[in-house]
N, C-alpha and C. Protein backbone atom coordinates (compact mmCIF):
# COMPACT_ATOMS: atom_id res chain seq x y z
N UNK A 1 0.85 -1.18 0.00
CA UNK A 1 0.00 0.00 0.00
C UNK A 1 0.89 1.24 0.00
N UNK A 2 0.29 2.11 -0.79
CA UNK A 2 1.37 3.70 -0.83
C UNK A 2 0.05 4.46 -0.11
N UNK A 3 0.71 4.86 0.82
CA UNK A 3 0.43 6.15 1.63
C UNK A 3 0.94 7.80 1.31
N UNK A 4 -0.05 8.88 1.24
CA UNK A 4 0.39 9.63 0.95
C UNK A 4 -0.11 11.01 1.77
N UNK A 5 0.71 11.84 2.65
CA UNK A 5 0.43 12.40 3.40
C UNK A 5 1.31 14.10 3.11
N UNK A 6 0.05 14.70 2.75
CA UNK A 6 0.29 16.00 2.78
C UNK A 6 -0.05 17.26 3.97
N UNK A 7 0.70 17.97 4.07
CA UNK A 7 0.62 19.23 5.13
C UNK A 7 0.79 20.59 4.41
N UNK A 8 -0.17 21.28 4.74
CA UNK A 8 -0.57 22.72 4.11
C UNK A 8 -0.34 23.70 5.59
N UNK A 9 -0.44 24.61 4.74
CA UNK A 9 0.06 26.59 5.46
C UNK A 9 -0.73 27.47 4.39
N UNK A 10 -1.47 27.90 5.49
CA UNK A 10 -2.41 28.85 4.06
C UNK A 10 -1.71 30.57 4.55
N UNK A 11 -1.96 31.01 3.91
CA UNK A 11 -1.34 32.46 3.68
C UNK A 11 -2.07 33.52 4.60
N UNK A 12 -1.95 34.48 5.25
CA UNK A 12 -2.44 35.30 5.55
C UNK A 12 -3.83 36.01 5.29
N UNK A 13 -4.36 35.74 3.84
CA UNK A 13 -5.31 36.01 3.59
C UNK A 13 -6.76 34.77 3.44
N UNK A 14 -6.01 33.85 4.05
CA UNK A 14 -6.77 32.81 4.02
C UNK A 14 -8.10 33.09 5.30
N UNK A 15 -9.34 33.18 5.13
CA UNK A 15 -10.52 33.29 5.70
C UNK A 15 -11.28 31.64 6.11
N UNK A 16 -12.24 32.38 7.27
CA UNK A 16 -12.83 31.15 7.28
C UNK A 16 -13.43 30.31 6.24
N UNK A 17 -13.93 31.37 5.41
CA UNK A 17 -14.82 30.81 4.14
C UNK A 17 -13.95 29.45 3.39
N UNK A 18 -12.48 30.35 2.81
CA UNK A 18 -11.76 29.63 1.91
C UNK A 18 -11.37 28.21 2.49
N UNK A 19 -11.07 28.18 3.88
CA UNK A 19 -10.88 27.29 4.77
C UNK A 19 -11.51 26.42 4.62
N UNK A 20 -13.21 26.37 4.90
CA UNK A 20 -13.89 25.67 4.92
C UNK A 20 -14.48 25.11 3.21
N UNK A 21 -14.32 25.77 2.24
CA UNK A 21 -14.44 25.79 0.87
C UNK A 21 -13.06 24.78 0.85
N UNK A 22 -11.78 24.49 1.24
CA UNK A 22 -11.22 23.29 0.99
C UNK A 22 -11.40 22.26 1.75
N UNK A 23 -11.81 21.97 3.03
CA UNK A 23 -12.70 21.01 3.40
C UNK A 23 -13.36 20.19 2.67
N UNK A 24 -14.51 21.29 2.22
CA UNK A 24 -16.16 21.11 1.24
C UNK A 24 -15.14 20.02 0.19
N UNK A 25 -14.24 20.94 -0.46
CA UNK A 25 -13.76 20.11 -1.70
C UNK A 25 -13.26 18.81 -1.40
N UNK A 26 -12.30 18.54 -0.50
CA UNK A 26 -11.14 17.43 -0.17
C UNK A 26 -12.41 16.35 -0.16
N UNK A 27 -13.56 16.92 0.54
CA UNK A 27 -14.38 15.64 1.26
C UNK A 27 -15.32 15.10 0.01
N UNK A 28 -15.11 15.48 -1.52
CA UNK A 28 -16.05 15.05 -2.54
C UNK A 28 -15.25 14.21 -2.92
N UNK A 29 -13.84 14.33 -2.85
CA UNK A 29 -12.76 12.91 -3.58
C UNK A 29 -13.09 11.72 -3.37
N UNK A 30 -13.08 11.21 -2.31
CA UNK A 30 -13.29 9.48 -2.26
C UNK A 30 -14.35 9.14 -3.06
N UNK A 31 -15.37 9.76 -3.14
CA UNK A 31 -16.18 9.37 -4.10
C UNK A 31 -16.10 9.41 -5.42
N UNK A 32 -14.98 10.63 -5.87
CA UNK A 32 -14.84 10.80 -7.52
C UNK A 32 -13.64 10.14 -7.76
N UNK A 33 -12.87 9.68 -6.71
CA UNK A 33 -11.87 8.90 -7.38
C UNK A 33 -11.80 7.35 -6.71
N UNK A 34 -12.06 6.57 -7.66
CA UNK A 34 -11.72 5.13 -7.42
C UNK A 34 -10.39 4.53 -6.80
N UNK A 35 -9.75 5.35 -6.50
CA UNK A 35 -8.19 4.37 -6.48
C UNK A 35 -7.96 4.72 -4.93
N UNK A 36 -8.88 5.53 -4.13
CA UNK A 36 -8.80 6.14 -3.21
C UNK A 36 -9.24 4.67 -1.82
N UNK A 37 -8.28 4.31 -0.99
CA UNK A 37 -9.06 2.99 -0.55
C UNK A 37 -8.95 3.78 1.22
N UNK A 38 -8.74 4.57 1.50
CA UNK A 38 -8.73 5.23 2.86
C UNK A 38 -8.30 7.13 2.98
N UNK A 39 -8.98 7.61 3.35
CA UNK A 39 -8.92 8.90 2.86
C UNK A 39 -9.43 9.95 4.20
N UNK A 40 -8.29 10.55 5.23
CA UNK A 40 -8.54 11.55 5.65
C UNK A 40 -7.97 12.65 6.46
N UNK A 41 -8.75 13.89 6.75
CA UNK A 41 -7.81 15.08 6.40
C UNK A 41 -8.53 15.76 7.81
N UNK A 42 -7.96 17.20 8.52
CA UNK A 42 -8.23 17.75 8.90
C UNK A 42 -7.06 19.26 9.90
N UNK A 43 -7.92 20.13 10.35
CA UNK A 43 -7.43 20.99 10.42
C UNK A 43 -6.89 20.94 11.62
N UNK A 44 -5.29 21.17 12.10
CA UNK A 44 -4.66 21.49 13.10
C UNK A 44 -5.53 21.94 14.41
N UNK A 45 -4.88 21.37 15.52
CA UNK A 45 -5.71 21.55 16.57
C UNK A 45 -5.11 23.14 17.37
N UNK A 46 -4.07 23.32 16.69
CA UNK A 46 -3.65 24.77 17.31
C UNK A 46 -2.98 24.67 18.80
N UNK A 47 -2.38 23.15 19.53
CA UNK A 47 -2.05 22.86 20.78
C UNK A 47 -0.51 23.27 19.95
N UNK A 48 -0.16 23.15 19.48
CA UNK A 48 1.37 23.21 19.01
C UNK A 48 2.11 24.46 18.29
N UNK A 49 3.14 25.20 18.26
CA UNK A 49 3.87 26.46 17.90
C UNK A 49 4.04 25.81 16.60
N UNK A 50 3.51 26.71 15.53
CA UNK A 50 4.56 26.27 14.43
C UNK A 50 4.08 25.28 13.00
N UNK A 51 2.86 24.56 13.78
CA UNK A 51 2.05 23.68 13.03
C UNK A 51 1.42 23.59 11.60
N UNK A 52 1.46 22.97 10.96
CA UNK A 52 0.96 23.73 9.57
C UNK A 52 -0.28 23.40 9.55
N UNK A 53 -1.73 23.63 9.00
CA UNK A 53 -2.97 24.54 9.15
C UNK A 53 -3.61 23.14 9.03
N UNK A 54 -3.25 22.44 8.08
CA UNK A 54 -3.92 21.20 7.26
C UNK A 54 -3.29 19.88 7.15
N UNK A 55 -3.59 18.55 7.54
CA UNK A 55 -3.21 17.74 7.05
C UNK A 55 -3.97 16.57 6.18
N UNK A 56 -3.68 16.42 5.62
CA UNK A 56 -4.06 15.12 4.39
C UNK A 56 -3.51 14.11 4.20
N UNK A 57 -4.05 12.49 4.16
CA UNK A 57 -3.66 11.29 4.37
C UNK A 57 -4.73 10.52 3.75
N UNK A 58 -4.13 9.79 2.74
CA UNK A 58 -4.50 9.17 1.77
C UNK A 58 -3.72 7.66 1.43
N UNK A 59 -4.58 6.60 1.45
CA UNK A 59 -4.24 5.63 1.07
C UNK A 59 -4.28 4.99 -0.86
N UNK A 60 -3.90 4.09 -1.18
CA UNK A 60 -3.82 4.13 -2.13
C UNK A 60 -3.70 2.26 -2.24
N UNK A 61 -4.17 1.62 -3.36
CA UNK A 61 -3.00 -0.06 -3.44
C UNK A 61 -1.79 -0.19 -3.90
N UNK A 62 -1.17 1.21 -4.82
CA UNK A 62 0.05 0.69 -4.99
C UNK A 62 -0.01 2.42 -6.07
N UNK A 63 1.35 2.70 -6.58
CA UNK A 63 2.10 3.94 -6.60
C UNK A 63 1.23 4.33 -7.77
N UNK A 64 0.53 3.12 -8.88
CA UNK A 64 -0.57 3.62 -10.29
C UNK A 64 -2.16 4.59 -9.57
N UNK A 65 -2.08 3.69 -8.40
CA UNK A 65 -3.38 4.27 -7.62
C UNK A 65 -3.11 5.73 -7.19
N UNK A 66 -2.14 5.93 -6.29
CA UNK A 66 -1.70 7.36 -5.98
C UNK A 66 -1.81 8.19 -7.19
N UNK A 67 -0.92 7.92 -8.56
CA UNK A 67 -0.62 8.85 -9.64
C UNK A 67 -2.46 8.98 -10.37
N UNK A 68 -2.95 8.53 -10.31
CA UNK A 68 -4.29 8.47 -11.00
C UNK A 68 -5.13 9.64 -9.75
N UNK A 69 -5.22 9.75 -8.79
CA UNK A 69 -5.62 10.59 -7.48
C UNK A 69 -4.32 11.75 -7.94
N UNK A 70 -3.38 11.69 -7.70
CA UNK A 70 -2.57 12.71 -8.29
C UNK A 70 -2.87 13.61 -9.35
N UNK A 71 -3.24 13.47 -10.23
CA UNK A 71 -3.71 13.71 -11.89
C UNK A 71 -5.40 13.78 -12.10
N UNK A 72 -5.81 13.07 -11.32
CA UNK A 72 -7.46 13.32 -11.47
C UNK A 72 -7.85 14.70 -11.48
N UNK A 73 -8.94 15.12 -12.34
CA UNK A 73 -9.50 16.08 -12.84
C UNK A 73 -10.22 16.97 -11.31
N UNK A 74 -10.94 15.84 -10.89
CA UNK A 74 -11.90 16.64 -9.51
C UNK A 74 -10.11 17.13 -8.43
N UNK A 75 -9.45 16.01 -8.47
CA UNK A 75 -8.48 16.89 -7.25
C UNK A 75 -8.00 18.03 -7.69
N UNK A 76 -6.98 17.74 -9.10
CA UNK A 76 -6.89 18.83 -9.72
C UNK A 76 -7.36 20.09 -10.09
N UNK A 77 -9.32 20.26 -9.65
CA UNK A 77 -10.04 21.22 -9.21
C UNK A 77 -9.91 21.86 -8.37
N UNK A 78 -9.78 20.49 -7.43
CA UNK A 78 -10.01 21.43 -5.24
C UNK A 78 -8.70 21.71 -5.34
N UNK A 79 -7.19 21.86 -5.84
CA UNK A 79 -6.25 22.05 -6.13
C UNK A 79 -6.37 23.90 -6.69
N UNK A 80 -6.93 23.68 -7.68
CA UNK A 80 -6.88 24.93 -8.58
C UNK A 80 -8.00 26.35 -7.68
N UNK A 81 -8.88 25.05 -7.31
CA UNK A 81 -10.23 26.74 -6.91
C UNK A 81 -10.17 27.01 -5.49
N UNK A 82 -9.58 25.69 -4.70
CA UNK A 82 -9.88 26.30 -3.14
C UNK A 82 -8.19 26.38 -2.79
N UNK A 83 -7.40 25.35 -2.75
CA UNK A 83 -6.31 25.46 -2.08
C UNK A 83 -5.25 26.54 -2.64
N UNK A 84 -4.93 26.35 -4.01
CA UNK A 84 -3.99 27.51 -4.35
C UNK A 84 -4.26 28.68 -4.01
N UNK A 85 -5.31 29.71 -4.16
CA UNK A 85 -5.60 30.63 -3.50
C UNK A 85 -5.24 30.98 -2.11
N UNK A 86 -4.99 29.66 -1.53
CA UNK A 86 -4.65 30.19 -0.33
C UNK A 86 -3.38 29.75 0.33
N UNK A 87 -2.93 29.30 -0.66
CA UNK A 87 -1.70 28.54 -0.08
C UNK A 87 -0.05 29.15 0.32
N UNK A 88 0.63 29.08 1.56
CA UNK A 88 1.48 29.98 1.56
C UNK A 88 2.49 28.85 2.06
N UNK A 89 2.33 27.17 1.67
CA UNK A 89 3.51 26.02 1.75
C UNK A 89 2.81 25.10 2.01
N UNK A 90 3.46 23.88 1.39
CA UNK A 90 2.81 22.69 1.31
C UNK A 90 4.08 21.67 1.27
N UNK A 91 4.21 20.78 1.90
CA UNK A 91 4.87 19.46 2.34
C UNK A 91 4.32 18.31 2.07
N UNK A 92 4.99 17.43 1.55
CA UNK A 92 4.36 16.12 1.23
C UNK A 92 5.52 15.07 1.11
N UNK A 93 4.63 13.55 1.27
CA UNK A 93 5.68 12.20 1.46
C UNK A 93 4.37 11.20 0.80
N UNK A 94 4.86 10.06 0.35
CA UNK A 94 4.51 9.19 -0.40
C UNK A 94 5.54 7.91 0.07
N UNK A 95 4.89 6.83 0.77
CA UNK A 95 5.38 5.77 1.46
C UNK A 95 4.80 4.37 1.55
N UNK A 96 5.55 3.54 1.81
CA UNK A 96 5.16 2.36 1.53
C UNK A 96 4.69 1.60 2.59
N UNK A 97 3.44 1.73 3.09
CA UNK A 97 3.08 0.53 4.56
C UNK A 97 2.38 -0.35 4.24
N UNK A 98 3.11 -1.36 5.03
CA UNK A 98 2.94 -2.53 4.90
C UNK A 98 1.51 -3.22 5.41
């Protein structure tokens, strides 16, 4: 199984709205993408200095499954209309558990 776990930092101008507008989006994927076999995300609890805003964790069966969720049209949406707008760094890993 490839695991794939991303961490976001939204920018200064990031609002509740936009916030919650990438939520709205992240949470339509499992359904529009098939290759998706465990899928979930949420916003920093704010106990920690330093933390980045968002995290995302995504399972996959193997590295064709990830790249197809990678490249899909709907992520590639919540990508383009909610997160870039607000994005001020993003971190990511792609791993193999067993």
């Amino acid at each position: 199984m490839v695991r794939h776990v991303v961490l976001l930092r939204w920018n200064d101008d990031a609002d509740d709205a936009a916030k919650a507008a990438v939520l709205d989006g992240l949470g339509t994927l499992p359904a529009a993408i098939e290759t998706i076999r465990a899928y979930a995300f949420g916003a920093d609890l704010g106990v920690g200095p330093g933390n980045f805003d968002l995290a995302v964790v995504a399972d996959f069966d193997d590295e064709a499954g990830y790249l197809t969720y990678r490249d899909h049209p709907a992520h590639q949406q919540v990508i383009a209309d909610h997160i870039a707008p607000i994005l001020a760094e993003r971190a990511a890993v792609q791993h193999l558990v067993d």
